[in-house]
Protein backbone atom coordinates (compact mmCIF):
# COMPACT_ATOMS: atom_id res chain seq x y z
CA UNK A 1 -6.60 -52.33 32.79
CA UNK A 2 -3.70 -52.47 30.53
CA UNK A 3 -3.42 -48.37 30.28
CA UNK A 4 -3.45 -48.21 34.30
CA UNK A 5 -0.65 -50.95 34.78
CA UNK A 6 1.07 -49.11 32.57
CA UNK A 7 0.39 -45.26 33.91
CA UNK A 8 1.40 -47.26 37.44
CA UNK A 9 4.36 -48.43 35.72
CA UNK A 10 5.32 -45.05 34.55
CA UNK A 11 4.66 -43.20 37.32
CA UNK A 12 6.69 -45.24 39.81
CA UNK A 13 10.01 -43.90 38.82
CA UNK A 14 11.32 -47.93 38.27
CA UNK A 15 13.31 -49.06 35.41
CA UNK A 16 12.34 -52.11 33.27
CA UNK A 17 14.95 -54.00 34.80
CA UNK A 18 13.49 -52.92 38.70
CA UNK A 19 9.69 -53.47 37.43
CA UNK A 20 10.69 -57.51 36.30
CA UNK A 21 12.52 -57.89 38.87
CA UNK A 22 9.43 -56.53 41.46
CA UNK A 23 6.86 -58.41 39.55
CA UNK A 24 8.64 -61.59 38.35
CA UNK A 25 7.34 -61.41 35.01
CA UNK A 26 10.03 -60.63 32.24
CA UNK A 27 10.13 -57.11 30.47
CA UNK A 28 9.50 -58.50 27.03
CA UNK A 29 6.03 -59.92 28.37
CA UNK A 30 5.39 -56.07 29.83
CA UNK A 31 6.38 -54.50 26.18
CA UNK A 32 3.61 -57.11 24.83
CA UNK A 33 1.46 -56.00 27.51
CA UNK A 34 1.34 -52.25 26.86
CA UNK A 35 1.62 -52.43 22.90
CA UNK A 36 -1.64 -54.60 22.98
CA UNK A 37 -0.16 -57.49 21.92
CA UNK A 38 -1.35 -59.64 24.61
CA UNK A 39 -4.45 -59.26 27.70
CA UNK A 40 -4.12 -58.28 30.83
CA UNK A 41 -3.92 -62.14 32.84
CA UNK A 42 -3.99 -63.04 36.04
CA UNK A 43 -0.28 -63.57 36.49
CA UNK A 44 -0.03 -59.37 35.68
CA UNK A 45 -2.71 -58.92 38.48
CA UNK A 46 -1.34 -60.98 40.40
CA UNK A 47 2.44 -59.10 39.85
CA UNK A 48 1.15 -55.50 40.06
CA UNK A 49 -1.58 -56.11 43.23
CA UNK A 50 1.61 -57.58 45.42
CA UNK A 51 3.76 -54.94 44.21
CA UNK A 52 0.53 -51.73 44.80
CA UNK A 53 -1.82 -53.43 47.05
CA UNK A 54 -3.62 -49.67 47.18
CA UNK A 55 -4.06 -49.89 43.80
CA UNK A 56 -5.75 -53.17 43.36
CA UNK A 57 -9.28 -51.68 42.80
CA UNK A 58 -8.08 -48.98 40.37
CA UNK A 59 -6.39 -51.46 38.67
CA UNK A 60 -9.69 -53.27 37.69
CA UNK A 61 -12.19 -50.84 37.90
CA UNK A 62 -10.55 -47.77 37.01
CA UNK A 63 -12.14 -46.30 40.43
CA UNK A 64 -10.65 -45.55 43.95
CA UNK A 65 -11.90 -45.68 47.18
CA UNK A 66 -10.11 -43.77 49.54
CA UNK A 67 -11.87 -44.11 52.52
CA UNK A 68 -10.90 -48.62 52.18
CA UNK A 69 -7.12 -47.24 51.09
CA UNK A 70 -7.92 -47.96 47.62
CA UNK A 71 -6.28 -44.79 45.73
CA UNK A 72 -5.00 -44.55 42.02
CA UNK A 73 -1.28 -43.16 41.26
CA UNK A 74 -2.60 -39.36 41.01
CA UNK A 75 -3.94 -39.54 44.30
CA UNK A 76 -0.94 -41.06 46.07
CA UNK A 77 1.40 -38.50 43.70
CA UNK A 78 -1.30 -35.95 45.17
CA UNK A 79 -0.56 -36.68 48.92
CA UNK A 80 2.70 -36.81 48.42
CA UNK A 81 2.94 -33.23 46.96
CA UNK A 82 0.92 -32.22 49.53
CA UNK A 83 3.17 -33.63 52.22
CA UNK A 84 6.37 -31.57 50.85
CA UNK A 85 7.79 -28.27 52.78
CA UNK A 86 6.80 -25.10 50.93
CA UNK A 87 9.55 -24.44 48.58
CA UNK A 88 11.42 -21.33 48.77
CA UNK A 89 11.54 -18.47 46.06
CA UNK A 90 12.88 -15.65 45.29
């Protein structure tokens, strides 16, 4: 769970400061978070399931289910490449 809070985190573009203020947990307890030092509790489920409500079953099963809206960041970074005008070359 830890790793896919943390690819989430990543892949949202925030900065610390945005992703505490978003989640109301403080960035220090995120940096413990991701370098192992502490679980994955309910208060960070909690946090990241209000702030990515499509990702709350990828979150703790690592699957999607896109049919029930339940996608993972590469799918919705997937759609959203899809969804962008052809860009031009030459």
């Amino acid at each position: 769970m830890r790793d896919r809070i943390e690819q989430a985190f990543q892949q949202s573009g925030m900065t610390k400061q945005e992703f505490e203020q978003q989640t109301g947990i403080s960035w220090f307890k995120w940096q413990n978070l991701f370098s192992g030092k502490q679980r994955v509790n309910e208060d960070h489920l909690n946090a990241v399931n209000t702030l990515w409500p499509q990702y709350a079953y990828w979150f703790v099963t690592g699957k999607t289910m896109p049919e029930a809206g339940q996608i993972s960041p590469e799918i919705e970074q997937a759609r959203s490449n899809s969804k962008e005008p052809p860009k031009a070359t030459g």
